[in-house]
C-alpha atoms as a PDB file:
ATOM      1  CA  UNK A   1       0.000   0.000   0.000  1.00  0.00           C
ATOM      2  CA  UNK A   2       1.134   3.830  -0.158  1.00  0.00           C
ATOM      3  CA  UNK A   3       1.919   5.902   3.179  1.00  0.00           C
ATOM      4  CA  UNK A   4       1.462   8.979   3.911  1.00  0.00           C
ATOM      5  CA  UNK A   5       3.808  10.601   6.312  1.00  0.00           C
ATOM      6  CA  UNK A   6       3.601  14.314   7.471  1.00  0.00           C
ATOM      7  CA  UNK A   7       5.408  17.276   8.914  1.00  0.00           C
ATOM      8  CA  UNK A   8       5.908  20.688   9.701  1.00  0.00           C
ATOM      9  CA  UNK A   9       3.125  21.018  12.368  1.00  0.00           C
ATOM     10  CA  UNK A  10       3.720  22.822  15.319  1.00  0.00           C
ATOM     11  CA  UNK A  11       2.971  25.978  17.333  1.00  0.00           C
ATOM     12  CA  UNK A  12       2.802  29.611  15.410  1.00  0.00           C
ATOM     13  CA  UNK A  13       1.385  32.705  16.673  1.00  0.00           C
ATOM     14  CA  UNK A  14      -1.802  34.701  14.910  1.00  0.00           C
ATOM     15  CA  UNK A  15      -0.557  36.535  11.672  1.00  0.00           C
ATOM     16  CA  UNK A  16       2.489  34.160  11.584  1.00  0.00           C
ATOM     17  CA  UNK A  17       3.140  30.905   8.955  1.00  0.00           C
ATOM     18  CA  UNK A  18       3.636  27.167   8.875  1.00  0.00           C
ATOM     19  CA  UNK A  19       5.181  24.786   6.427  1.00  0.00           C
ATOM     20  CA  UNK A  20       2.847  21.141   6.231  1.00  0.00           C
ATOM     21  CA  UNK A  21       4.611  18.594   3.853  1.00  0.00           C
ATOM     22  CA  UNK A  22       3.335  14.981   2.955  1.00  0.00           C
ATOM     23  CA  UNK A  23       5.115  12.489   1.912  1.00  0.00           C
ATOM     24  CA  UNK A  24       3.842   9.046  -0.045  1.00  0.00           C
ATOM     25  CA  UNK A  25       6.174   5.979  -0.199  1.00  0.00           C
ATOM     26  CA  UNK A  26       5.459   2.442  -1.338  1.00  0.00           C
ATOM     27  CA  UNK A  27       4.779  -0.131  -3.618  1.00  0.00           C
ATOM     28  CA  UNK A  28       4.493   1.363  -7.080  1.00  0.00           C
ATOM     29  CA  UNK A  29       1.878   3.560  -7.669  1.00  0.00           C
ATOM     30  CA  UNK A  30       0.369   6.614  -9.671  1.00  0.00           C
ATOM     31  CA  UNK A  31      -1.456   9.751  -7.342  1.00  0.00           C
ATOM     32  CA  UNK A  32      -4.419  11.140  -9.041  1.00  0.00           C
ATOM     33  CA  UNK A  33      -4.931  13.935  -6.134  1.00  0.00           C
ATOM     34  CA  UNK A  34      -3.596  15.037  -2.849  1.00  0.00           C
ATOM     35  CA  UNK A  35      -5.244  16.873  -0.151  1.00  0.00           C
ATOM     36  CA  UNK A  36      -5.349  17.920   3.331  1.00  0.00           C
ATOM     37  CA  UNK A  37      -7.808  17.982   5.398  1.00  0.00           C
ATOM     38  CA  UNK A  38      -8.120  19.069   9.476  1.00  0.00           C
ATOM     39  CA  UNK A  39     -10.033  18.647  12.104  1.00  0.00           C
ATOM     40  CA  UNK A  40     -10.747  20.896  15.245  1.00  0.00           C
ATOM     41  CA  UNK A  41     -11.525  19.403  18.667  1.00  0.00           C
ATOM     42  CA  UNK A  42     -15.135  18.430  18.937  1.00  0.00           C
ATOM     43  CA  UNK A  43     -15.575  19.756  15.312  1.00  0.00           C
ATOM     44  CA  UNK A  44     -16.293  17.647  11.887  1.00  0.00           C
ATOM     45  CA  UNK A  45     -13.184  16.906   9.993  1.00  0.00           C
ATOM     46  CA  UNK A  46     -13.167  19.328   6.513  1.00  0.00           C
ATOM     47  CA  UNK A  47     -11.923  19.803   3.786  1.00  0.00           C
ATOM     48  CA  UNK A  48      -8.349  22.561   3.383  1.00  0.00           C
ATOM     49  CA  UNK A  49      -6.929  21.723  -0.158  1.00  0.00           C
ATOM     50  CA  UNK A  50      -6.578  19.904  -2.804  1.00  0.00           C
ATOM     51  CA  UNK A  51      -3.898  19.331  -5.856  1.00  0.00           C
ATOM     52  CA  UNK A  52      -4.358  17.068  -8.781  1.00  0.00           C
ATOM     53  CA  UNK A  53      -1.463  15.346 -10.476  1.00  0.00           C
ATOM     54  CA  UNK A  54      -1.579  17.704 -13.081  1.00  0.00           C
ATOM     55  CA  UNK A  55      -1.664  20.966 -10.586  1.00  0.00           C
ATOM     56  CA  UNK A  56      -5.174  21.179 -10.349  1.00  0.00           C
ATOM     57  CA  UNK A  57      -6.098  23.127  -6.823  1.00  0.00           C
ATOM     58  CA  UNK A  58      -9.214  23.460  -4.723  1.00  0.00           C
ATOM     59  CA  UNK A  59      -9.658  25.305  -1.336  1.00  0.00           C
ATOM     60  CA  UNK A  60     -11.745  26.199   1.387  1.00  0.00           C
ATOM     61  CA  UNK A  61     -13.144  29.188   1.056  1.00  0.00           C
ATOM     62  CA  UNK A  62     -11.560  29.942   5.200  1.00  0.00           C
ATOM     63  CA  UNK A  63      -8.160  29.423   3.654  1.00  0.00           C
ATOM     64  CA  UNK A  64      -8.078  31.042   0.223  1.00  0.00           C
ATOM     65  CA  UNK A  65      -5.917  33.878  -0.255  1.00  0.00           C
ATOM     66  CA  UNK A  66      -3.741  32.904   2.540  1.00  0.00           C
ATOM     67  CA  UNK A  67      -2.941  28.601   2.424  1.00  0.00           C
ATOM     68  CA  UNK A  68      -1.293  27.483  -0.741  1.00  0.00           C
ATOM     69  CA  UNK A  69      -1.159  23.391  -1.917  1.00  0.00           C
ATOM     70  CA  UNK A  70       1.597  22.541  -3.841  1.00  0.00           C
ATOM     71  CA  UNK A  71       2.989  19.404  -4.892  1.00  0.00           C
ATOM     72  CA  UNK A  72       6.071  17.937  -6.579  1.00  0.00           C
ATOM     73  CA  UNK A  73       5.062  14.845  -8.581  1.00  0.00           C
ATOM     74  CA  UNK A  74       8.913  13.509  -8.773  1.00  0.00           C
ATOM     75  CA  UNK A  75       9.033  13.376  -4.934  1.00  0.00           C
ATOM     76  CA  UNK A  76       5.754  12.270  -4.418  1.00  0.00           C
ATOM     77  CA  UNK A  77       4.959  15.224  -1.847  1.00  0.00           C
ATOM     78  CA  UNK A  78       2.685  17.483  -1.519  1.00  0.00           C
ATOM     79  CA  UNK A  79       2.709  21.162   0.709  1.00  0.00           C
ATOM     80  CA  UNK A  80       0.970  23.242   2.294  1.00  0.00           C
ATOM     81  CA  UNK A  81       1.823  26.452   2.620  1.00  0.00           C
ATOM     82  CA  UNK A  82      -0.096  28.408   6.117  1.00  0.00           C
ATOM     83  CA  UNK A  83       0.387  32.414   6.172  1.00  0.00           C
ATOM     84  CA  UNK A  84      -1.661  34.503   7.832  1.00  0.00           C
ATOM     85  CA  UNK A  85      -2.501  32.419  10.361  1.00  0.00           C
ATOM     86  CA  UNK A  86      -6.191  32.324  12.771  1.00  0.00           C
ATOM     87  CA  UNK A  87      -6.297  31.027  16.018  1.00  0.00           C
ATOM     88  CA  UNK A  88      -9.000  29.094  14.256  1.00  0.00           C
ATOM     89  CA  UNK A  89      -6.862  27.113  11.927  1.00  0.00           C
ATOM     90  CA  UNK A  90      -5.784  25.651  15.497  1.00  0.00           C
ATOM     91  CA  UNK A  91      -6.644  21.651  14.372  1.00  0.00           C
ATOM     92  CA  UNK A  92      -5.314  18.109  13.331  1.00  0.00           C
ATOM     93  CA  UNK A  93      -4.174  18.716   9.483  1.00  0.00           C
ATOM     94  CA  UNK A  94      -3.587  15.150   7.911  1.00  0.00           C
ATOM     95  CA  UNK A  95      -2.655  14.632   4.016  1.00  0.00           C
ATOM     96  CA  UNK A  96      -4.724  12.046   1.814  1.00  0.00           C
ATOM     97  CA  UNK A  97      -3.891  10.298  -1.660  1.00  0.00           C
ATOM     98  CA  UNK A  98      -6.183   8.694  -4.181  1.00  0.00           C
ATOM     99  CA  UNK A  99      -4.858   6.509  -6.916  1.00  0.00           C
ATOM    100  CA  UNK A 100      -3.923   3.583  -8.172  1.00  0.00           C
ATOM    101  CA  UNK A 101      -1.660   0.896  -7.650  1.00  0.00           C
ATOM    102  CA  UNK A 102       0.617  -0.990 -10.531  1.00  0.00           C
ATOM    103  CA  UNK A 103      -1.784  -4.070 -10.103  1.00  0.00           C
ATOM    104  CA  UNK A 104      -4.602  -1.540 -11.089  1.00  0.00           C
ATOM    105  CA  UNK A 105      -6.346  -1.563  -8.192  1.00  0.00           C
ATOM    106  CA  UNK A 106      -7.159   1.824  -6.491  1.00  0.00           C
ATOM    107  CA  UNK A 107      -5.846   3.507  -2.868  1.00  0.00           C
ATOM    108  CA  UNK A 108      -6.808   5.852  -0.746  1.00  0.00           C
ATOM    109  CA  UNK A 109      -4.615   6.472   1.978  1.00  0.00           C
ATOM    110  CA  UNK A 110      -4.168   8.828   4.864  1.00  0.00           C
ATOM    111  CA  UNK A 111      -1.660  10.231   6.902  1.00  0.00           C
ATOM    112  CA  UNK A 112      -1.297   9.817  10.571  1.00  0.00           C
ATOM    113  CA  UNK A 113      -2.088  13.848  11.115  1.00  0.00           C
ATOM    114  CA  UNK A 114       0.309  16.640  12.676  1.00  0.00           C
ATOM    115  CA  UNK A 115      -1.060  19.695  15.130  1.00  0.00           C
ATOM    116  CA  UNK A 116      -0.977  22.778  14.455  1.00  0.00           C
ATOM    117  CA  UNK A 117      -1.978  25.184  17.215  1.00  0.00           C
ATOM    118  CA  UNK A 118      -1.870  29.047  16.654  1.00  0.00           C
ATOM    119  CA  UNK A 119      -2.157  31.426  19.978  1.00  0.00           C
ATOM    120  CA  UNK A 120      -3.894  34.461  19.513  1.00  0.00           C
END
């Protein structure tokens, strides 16, 4: 199977920035799209950003303007960029890939999630 392996979380202050990478290693395998997602505490987990393999991106309309998604197809890793930071971006960001594996049969897998806290 592919894994997912994230970092850069941590502890920034309101106004400030945070670097997320993701990381997928395994058997052989093509991504068709990358995202990240969070989840506050006692909150649904939602949707941040998305990138396609061809550089395709979607966002939350709380994060445009100041998250970016980027991804580098040779490494097999995807970013996410975090300026302008709310207190309310304060949640559990994990990194998700969908695609398929060389025996043709599809994946989805996640990461295992990094904090990110921001203190107003």
């Amino acid at each position: 199977q592919v894994q997912l392996v994230e970092s850069g979380g941590g502890l920034a202050q309101a106004g400030g920035s945070l670097r997320l990478s993701c990381a997928a290693s395994g058997i052989a395998f093509s991504i068709n799209v990358m995202g990240w997602y969070r989840q506050a505490p006692g909150k649904q987990r939602e949707l941040v950003a998305t990138i396609t393999s061809g550089g395709s991106t979607n966002y939350a309309d709380s994060v445009k303007g100041r998250f970016t998604i980027s991804g580098d197809n040779a490494k097999s890793t995807v970013y996410l960029q975090m300026n302008s930071l709310k207190p309310e971006d304060t949640a559990v960001y994990s990194c998700d890939a969908r695609g398929v594996l060389v025996d043709q049969r599809d994946f989805h897998s996640w990461g295992q999630g990094t904090q990110v806290t921001v203190s107003s």
